[in-house]
Protein backbone atom coordinates (compact mmCIF):
# COMPACT_ATOMS: atom_id res chain seq x y z
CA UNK A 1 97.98 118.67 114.94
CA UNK A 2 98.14 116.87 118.78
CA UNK A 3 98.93 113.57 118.54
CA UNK A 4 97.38 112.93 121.62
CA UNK A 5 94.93 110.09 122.21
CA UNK A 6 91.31 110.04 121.02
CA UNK A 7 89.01 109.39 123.57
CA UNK A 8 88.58 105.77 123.42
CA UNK A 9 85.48 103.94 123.63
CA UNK A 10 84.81 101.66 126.66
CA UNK A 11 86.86 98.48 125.19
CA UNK A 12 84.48 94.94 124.66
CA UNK A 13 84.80 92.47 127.51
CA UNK A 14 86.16 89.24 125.43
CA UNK A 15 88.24 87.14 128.18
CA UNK A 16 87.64 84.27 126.54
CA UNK A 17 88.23 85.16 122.69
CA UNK A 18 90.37 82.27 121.37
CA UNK A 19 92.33 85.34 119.25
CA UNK A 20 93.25 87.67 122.28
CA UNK A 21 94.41 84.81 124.26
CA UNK A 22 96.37 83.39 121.87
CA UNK A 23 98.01 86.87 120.95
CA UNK A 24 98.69 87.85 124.29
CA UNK A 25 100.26 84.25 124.93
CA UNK A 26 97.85 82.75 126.53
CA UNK A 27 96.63 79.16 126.34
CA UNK A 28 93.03 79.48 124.03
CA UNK A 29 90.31 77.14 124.20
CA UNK A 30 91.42 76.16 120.26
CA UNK A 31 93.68 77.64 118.10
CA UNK A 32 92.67 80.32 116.83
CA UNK A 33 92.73 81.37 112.69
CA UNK A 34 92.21 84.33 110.48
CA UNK A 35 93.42 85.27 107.49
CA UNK A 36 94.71 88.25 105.53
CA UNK A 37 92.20 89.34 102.73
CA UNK A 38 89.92 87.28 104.14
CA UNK A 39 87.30 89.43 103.10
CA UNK A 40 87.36 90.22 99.50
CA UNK A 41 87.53 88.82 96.04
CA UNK A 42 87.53 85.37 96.72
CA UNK A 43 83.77 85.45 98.10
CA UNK A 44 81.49 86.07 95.87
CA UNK A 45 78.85 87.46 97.88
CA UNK A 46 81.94 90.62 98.26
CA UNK A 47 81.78 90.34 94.44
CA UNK A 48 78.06 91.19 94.02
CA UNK A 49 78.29 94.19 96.78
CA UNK A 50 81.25 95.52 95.30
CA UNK A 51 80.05 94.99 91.85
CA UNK A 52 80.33 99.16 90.44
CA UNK A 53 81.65 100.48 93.65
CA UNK A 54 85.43 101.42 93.54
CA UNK A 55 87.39 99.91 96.18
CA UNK A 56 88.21 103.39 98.10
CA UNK A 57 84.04 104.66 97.99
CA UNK A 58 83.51 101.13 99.81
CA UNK A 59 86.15 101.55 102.27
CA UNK A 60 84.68 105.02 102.84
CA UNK A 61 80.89 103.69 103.48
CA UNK A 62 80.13 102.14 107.23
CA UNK A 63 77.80 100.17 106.09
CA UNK A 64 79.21 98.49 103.40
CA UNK A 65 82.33 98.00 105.06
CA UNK A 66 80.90 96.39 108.19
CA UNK A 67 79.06 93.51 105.93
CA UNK A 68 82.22 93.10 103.35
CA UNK A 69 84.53 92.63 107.15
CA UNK A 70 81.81 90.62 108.70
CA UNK A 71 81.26 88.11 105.66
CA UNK A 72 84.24 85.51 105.95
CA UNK A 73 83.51 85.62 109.68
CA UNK A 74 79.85 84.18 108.74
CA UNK A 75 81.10 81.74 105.87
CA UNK A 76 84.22 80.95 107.63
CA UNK A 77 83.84 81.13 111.39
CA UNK A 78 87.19 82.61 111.35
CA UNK A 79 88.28 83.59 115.20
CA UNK A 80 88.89 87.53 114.44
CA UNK A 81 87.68 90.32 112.34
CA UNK A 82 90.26 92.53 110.03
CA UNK A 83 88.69 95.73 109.37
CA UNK A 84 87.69 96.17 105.67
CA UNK A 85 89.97 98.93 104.79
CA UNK A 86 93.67 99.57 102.40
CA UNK A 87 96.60 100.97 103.66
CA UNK A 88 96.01 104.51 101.54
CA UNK A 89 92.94 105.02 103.38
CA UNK A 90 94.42 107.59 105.63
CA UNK A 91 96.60 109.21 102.46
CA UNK A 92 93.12 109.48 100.44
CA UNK A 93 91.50 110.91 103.86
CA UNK A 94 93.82 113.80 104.07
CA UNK A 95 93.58 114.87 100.59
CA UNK A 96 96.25 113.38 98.70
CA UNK A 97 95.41 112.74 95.20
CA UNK A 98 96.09 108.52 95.52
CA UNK A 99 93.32 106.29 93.69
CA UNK A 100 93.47 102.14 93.48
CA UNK A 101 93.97 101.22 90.18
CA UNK A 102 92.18 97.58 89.25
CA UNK A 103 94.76 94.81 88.51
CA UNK A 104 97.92 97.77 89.19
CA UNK A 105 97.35 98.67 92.83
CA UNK A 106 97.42 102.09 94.83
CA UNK A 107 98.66 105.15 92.36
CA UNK A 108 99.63 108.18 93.33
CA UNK A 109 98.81 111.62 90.89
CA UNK A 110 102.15 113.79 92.21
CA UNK A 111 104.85 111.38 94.03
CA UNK A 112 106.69 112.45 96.67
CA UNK A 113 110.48 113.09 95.78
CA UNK A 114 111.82 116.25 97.59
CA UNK A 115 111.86 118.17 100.50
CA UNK A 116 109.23 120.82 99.51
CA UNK A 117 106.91 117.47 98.40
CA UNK A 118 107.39 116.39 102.41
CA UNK A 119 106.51 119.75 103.59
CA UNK A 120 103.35 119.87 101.21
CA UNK A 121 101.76 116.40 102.67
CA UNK A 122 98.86 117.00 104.91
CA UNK A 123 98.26 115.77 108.15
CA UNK A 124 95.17 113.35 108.73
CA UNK A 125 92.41 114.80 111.42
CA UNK A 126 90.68 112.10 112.85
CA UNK A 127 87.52 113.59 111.97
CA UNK A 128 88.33 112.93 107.98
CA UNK A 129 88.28 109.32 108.87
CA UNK A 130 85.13 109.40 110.73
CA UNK A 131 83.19 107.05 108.44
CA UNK A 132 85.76 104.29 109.14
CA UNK A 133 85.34 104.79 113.00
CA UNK A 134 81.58 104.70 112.14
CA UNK A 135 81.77 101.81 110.25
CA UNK A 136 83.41 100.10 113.51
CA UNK A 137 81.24 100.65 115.67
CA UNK A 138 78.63 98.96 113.45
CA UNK A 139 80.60 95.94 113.63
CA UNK A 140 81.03 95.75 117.77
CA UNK A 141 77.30 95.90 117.84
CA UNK A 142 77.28 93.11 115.30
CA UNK A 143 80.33 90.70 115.67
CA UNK A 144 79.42 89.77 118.74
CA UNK A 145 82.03 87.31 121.02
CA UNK A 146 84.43 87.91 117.84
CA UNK A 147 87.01 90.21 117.97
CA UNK A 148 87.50 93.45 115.34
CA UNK A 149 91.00 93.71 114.47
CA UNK A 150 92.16 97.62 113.10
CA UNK A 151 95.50 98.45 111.01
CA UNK A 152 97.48 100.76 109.31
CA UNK A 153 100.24 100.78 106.43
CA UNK A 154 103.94 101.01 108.28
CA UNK A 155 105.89 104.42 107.32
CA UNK A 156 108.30 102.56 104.73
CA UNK A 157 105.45 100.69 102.99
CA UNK A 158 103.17 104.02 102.75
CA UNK A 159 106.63 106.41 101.66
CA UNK A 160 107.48 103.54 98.99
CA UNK A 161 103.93 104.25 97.17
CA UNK A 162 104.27 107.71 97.39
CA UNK A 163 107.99 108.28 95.98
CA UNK A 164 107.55 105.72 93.61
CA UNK A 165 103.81 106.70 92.18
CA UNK A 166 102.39 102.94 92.73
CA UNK A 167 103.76 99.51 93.89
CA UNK A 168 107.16 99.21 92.65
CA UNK A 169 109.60 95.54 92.11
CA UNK A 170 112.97 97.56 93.11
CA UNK A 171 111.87 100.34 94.98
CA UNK A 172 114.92 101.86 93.37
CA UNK A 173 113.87 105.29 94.12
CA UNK A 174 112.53 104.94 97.47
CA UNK A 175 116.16 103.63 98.65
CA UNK A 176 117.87 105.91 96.75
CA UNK A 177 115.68 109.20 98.48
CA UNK A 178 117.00 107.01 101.49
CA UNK A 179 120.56 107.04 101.54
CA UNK A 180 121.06 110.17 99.20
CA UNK A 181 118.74 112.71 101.01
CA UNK A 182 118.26 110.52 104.69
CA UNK A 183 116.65 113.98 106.18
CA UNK A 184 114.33 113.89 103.62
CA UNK A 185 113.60 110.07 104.03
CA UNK A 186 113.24 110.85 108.06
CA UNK A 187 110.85 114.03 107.50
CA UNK A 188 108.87 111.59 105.33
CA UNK A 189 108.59 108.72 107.67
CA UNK A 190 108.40 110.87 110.51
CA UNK A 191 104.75 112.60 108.93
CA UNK A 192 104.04 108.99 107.79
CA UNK A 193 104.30 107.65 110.93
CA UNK A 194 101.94 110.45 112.58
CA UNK A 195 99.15 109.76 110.03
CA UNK A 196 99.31 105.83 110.94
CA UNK A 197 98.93 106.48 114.48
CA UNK A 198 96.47 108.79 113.81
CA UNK A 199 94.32 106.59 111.97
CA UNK A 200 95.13 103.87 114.09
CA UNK A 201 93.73 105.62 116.94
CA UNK A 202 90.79 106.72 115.65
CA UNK A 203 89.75 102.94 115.03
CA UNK A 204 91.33 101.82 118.58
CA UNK A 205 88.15 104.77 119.74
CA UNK A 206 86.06 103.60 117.76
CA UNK A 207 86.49 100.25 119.25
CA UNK A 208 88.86 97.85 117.70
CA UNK A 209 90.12 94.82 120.26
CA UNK A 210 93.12 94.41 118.62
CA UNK A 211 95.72 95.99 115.70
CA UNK A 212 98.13 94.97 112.98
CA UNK A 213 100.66 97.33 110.79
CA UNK A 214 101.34 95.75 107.44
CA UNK A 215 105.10 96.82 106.65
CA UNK A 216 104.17 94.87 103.34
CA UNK A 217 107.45 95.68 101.68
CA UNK A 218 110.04 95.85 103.91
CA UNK A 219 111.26 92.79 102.70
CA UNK A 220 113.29 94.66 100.07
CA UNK A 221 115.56 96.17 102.90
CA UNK A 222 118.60 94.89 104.87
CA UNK A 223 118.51 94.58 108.39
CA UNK A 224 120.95 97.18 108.59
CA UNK A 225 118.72 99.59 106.48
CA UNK A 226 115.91 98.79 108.44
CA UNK A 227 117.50 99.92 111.46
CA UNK A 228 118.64 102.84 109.87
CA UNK A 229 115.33 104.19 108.16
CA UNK A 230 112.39 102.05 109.04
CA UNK A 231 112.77 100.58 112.94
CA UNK A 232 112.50 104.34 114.34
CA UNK A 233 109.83 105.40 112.85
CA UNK A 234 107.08 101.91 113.14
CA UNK A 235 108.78 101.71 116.69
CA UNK A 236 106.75 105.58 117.25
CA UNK A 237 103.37 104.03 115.44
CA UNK A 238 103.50 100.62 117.62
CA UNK A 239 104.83 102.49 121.04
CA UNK A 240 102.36 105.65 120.31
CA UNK A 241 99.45 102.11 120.90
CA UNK A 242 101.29 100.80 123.86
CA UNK A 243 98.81 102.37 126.54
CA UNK A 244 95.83 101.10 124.52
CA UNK A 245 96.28 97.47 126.22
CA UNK A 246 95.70 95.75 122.90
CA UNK A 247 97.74 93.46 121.31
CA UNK A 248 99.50 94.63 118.66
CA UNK A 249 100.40 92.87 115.67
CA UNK A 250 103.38 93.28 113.17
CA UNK A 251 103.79 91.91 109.43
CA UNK A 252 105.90 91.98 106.48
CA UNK A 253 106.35 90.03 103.55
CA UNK A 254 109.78 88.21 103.32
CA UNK A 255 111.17 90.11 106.21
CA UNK A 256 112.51 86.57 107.80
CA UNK A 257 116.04 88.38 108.26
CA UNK A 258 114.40 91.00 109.87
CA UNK A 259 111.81 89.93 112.65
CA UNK A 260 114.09 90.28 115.51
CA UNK A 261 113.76 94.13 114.52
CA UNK A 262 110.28 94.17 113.49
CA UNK A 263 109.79 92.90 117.19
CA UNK A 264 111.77 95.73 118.57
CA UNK A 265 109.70 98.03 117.12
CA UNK A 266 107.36 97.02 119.60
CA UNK A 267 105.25 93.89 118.03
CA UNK A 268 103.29 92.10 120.93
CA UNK A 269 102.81 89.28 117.84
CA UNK A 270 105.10 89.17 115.09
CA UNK A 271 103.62 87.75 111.35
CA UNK A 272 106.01 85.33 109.58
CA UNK A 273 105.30 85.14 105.49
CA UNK A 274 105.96 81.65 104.55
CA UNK A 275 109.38 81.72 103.42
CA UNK A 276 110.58 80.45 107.17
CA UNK A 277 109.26 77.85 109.56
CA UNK A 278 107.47 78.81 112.27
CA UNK A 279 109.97 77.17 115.12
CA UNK A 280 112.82 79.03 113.26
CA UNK A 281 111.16 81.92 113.51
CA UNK A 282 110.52 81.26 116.94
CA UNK A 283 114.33 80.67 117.18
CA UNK A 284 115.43 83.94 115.81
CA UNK A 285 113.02 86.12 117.97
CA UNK A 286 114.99 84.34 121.04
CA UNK A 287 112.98 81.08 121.95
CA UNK A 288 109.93 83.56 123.24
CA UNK A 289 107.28 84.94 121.21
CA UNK A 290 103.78 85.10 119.89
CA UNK A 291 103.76 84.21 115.96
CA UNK A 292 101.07 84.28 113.48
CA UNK A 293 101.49 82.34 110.31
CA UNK A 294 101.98 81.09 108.10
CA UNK A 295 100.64 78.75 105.32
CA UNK A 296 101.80 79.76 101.98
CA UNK A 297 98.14 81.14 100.05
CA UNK A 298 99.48 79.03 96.62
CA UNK A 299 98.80 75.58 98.51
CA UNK A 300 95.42 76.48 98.82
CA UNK A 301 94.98 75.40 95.11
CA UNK A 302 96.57 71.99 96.04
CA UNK A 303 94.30 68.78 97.04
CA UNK A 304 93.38 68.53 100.10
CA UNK A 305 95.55 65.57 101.67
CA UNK A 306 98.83 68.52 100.73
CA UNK A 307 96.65 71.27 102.27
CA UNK A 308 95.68 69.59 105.45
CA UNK A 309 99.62 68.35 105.49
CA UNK A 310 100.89 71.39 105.38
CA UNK A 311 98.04 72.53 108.26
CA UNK A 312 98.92 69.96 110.71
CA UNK A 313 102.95 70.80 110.10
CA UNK A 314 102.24 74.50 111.07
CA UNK A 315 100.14 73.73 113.62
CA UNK A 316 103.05 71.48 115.12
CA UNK A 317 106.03 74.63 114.39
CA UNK A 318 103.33 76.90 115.67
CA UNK A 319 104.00 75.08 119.08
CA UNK A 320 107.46 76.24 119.43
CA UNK A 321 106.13 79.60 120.02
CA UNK A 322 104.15 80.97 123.59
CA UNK A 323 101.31 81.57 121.31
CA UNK A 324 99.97 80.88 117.66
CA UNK A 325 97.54 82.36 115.68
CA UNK A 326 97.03 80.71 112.42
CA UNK A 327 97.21 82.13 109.41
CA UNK A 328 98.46 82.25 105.84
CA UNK A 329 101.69 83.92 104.98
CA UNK A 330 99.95 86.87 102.92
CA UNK A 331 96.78 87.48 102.01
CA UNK A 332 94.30 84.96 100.51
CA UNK A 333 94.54 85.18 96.31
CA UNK A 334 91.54 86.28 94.78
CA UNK A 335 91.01 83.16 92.71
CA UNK A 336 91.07 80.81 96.23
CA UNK A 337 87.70 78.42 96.89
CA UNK A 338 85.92 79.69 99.23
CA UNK A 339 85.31 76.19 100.37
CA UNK A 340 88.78 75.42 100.86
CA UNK A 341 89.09 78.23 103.43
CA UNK A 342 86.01 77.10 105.62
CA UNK A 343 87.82 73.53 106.09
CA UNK A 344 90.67 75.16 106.89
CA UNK A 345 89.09 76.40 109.60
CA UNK A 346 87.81 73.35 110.73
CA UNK A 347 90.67 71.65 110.62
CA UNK A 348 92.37 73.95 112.49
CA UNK A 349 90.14 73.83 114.97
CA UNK A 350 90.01 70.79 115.75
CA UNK A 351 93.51 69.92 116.21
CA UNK A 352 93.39 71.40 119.62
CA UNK A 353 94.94 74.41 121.85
């Protein structure tokens, strides 16, 4: 299969989207806020159109994904879009045999383990994610002056479900495939890769203003490891996007030792969890960078004088950095008050650029 660009589709005029400008380190008319899982099981309006539809039919109907991703940004007034999606998406689009399992996560029939496993993995065609690139363009009719941000699962992330068979605490034998077999591990990573950037230009076609590649657990890794295994191959998905002239996003959870790295591999914003303050964070990316972060989701069940304290501190870290786009640390928990969201938001907001 080429990995050569889709045709892409003329990109939205949005000069003065508080979201771009922040991300591209610009100076935005407020400070602009999303959040990770902002659509989902915290609203219950996604509740009652979800109620009897698995989670992988609904990512694979344009219609219902365009109202679940355009929900929080009508109860919310959140300053950017996140595609309704999961990171197996692509995996399930090519044929592999990968289902989401309620209250386990993504599980996968026949894991991934040797070299003849590698060879066996399909690639993805853009055309067998053409109902996600049709949902999109159902949302830049719709959203309006608000941006649509795409993503994609990293390589290590997307191998560590498939060798393991599901999420996994260790990933005990995702690192040992690693170090005992590291051409398998690189013939892996390498296909892995090619399906992210596959999918993730399919939605940058479609018509996505900006994208983000959740590395979600490469947090278990040393920086040295990282280097090793996992830099090369996101470097290829984030440099395969660098024509595309949108800002590109990178995230992992607990991956403070490593987001010098994660920026090498070609981040235009780097995510900080909330293990780390946003100035230090600043500080180890080299005094310049765009952040986005990073209010831990569990203080969202506090009152709201230790919410809106914890708010205005990030806000004032966030400075530190050439540009800020709020947001929590990981994704909002399903149990989270809707309410509590919206005046963050507010709040947010009106603290100023």
């Amino acid at each position: 299969m080429s990995s050569s660009p889709a045709p892409v589709a003329a990109r939205r005029a949005l000069p003065d989207a508080p979201f771009l400008v922040a991300a591209r380190g610009g100076t935005p008319s407020r400070i602009p806020v999303w959040f990770m899982r902002q659509a989902g099981r915290s609203l219950p309006e996604y509740r009652s159109l979800r109620e009897g539809v698995p989670m992988l039919d609904a990512c694979f109907d344009p219609e219902m994904l365009a109202e679940i991703t355009i929900q929080p940004v009508r109860r919310h007034d959140v300053d950017a879009a996140i595609l309704f999606s999961d990171i197996v998406v692509p995996l399930k689009a090519a044929g592999l045999d990968i289902d989401i399992v309620a209250g386990t996560g993504p599980v996968v029939a026949r894991p991934v383990r040797t070299a003849a496993d590698v060879d066996a993995l399909p690639e993805l065609d853009p055309a067998q994610v053409g109902p996600v690139a049709d949902g999109i363009r159902l949302l830049v009719d719709r959203l309006g002056a608000t941006p649509l941000i795409g993503f994609a699962g990293a390589p290590f992330t997307l191998a560590s479900y498939l060798i393991e068979g599901g999420p996994s605490r260790n990933h005990e034998r995702t690192k040992a495939l690693m170090h005992s077999e590291p051409d398998v591990w690189h013939a892996l990573a390498g296909k892995l890769a090619t399906v992210a950037l596959t999918f993730l230009r399919a939605q940058l076609a479609a018509g996505v203003d900006a994208v983000q590649l959740f590395d979600s657990w490469a947090g278990a890794l040393s920086e040295r490891d990282y280097r090793e295994f996992v830099l090369p191959h996101s470097a290829a998905v984030l440099g395969g996007l660098a024509d595309a002239g949108v800002p590109r996003i990178h995230f992992g959870v607990g991956t403070g030792e490593l987001l010098p790295a994660m920026r090498e591999a070609g981040a235009d914003v780097v995510g900080v969890d909330w293990r780390i303050p946003l100035d230090e964070a600043v500080r180890r990316l080299g005094g310049s960078a765009v952040v986005q972060g990073n209010l831990d989701p569990a203080v969202l069940f506090a009152s709201w004088p230790v919410i809106e304290a914890q708010v205005r501190r990030i806000v004032g870290e966030g400075r530190a950095a050439d540009g800020h786009v709020f947001n929590l640390g990981h994704g909002v928990l399903p149990e989270t008050d809707p309410e509590v969201l919206t005046r963050v938001v507010e709040l947010v907001h009106s603290l100023g650029a």
